[in-house]
C-alpha atoms as a PDB file:
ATOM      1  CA  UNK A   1     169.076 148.693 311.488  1.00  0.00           C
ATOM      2  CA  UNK A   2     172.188 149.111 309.607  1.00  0.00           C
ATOM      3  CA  UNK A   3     172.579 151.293 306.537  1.00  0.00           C
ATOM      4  CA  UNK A   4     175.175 151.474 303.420  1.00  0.00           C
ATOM      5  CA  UNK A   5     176.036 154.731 302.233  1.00  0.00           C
ATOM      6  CA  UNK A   6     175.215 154.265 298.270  1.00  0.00           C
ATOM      7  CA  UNK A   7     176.921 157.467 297.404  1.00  0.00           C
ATOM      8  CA  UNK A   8     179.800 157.642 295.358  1.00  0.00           C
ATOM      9  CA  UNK A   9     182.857 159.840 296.771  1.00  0.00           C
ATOM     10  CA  UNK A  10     186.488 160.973 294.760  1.00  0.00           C
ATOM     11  CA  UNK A  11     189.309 160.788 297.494  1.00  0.00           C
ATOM     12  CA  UNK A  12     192.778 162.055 297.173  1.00  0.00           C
ATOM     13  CA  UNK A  13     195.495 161.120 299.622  1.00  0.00           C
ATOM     14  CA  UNK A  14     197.386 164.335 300.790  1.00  0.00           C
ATOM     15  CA  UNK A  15     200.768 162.875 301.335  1.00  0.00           C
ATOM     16  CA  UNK A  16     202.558 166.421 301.658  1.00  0.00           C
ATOM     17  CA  UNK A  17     203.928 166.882 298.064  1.00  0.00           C
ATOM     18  CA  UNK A  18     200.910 167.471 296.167  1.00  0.00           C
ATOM     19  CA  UNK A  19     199.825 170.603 297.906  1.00  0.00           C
ATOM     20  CA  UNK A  20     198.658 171.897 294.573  1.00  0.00           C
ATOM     21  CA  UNK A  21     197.114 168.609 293.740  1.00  0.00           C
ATOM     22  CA  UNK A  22     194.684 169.117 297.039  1.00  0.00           C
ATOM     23  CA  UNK A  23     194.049 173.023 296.549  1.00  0.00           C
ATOM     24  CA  UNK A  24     192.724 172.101 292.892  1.00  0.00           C
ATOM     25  CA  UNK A  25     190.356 168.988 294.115  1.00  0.00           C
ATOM     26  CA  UNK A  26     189.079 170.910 296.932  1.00  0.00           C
ATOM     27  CA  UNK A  27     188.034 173.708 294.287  1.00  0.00           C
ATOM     28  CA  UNK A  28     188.677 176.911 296.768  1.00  0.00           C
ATOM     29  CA  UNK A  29     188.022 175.376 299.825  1.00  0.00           C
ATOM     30  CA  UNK A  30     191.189 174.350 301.240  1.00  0.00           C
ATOM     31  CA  UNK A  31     194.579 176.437 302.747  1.00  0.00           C
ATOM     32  CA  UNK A  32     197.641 174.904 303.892  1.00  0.00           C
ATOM     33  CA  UNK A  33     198.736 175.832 307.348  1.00  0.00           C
ATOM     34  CA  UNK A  34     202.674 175.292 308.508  1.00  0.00           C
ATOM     35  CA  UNK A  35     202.790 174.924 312.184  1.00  0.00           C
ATOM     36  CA  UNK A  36     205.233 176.242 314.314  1.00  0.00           C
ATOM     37  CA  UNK A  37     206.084 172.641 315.393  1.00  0.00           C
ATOM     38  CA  UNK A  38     207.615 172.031 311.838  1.00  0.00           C
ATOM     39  CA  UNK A  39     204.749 170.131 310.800  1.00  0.00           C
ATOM     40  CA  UNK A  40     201.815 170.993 308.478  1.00  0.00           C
ATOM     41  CA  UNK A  41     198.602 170.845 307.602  1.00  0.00           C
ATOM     42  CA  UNK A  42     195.785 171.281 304.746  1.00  0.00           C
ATOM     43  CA  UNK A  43     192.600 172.863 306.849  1.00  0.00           C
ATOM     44  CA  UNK A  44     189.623 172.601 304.460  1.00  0.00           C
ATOM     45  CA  UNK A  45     186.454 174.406 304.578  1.00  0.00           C
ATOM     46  CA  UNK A  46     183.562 171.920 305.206  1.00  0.00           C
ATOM     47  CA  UNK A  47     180.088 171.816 305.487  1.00  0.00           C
ATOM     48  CA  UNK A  48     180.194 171.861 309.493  1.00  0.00           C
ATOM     49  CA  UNK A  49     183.096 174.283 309.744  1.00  0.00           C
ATOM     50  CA  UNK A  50     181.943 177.524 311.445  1.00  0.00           C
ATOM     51  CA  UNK A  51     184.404 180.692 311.275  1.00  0.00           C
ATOM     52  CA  UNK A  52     182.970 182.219 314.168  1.00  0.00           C
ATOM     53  CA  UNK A  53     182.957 179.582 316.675  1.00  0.00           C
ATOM     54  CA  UNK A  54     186.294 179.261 315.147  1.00  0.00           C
ATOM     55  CA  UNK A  55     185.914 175.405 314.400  1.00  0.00           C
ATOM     56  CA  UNK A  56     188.027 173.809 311.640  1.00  0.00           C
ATOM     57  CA  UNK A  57     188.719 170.535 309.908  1.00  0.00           C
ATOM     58  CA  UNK A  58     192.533 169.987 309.121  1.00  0.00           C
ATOM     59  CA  UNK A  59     194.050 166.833 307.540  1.00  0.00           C
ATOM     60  CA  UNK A  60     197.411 165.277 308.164  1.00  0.00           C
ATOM     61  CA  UNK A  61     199.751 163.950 305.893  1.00  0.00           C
ATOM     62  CA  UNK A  62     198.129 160.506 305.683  1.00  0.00           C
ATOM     63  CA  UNK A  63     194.876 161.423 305.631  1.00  0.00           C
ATOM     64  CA  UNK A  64     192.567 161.393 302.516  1.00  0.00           C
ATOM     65  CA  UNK A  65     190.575 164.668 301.275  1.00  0.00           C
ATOM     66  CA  UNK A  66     187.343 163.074 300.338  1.00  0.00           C
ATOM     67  CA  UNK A  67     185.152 164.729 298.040  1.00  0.00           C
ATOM     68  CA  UNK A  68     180.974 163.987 297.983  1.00  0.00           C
ATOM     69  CA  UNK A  69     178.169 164.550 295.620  1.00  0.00           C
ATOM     70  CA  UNK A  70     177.658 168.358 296.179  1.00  0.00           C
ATOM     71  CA  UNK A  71     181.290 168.981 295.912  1.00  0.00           C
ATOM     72  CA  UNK A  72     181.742 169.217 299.681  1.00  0.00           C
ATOM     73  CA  UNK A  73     184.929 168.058 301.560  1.00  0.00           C
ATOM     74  CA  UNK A  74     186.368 166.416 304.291  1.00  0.00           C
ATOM     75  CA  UNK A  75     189.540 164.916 305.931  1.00  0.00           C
ATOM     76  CA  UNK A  76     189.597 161.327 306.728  1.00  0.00           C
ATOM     77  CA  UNK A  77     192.198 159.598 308.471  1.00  0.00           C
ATOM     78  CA  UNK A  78     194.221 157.138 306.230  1.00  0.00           C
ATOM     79  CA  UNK A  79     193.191 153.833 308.582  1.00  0.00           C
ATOM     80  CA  UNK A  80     189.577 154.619 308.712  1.00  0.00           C
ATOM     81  CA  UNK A  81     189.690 154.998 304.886  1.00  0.00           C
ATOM     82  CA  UNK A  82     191.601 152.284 304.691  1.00  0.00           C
ATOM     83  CA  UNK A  83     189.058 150.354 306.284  1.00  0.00           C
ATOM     84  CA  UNK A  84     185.869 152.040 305.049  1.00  0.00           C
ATOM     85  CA  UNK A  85     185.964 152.670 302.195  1.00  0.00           C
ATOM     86  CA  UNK A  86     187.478 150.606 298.392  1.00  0.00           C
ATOM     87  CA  UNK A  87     188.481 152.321 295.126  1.00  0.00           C
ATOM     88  CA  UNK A  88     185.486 151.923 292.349  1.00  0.00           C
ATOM     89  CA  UNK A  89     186.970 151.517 289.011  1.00  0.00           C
ATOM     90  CA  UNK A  90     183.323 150.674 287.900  1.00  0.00           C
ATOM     91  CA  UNK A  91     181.040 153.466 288.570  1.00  0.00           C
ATOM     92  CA  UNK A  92     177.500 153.447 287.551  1.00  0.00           C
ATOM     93  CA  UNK A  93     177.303 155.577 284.538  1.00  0.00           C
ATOM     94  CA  UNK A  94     174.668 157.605 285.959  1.00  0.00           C
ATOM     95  CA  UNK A  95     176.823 158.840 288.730  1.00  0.00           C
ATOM     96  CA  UNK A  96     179.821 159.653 286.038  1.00  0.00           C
ATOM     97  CA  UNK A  97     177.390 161.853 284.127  1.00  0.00           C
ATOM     98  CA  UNK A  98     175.718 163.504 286.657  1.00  0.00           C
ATOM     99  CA  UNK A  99     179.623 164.373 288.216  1.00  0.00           C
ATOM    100  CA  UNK A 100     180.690 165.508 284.738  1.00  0.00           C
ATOM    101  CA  UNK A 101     177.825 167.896 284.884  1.00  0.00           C
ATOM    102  CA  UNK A 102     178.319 169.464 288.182  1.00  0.00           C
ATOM    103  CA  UNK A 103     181.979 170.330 286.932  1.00  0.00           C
ATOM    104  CA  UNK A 104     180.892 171.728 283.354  1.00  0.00           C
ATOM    105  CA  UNK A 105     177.815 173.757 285.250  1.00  0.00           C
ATOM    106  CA  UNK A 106     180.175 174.876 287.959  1.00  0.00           C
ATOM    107  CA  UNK A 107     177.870 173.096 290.537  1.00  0.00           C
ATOM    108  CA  UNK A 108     178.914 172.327 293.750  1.00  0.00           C
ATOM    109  CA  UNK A 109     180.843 174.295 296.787  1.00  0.00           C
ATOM    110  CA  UNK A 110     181.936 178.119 295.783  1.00  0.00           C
ATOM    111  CA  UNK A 111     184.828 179.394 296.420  1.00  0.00           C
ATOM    112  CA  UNK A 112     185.518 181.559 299.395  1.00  0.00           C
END
């Protein structure tokens, strides 16, 4: 059987300019990383990363930061999200309040 995901997500596009635009969605649980190739990074703390095993979720510039119910994170490259997912100007006002009180009760992933 197949199977919608009826969760709502925020997504922000990290395009390599709005560094402080990404640390503030991802609420503590993101770090930008310059590589020695010249290029760089935003690695973000998610729900499967593991310190010790030393995994790690980094997204590209192109990639959208997407942000789920709990206030958990993750990188998605820009074609996939492209593909998968469309912008929802017309939320279900359930889902607006219950995300307006995760932010006032301070709800969601701490900060490390």
């Amino acid at each position: 059987m197949k199977y919608r995901k009826k969760a709502l997500v925020e997504a922000l596009l990290w395009n390599g300019k709005n560094l402080d635009d990404i640390l503030d969605f991802c609420n503590g649980c993101a770090r930008y990383e310059a590589m020695s190739s010249g290029g760089c990074s935003v690695v973000l703390e998610t729900l499967e990363s593991n310190l010790e095993l030393r995994t790690r979720h980094a997204a590209s510039i192109g990639d959208y930061i997407l942000k789920g119910i709990r206030g958990e994170v993750w990188p998605v490259n820009g074609e996939i999200f492209a593909t998968t997912d469309e912008k929802c100007e017309d939320a279900p006002q359930e889902i607006v309040e219950a995300k307006s009180e995760q932010h006032t009760t301070g709800q969601g992933m701490p900060a490390s």
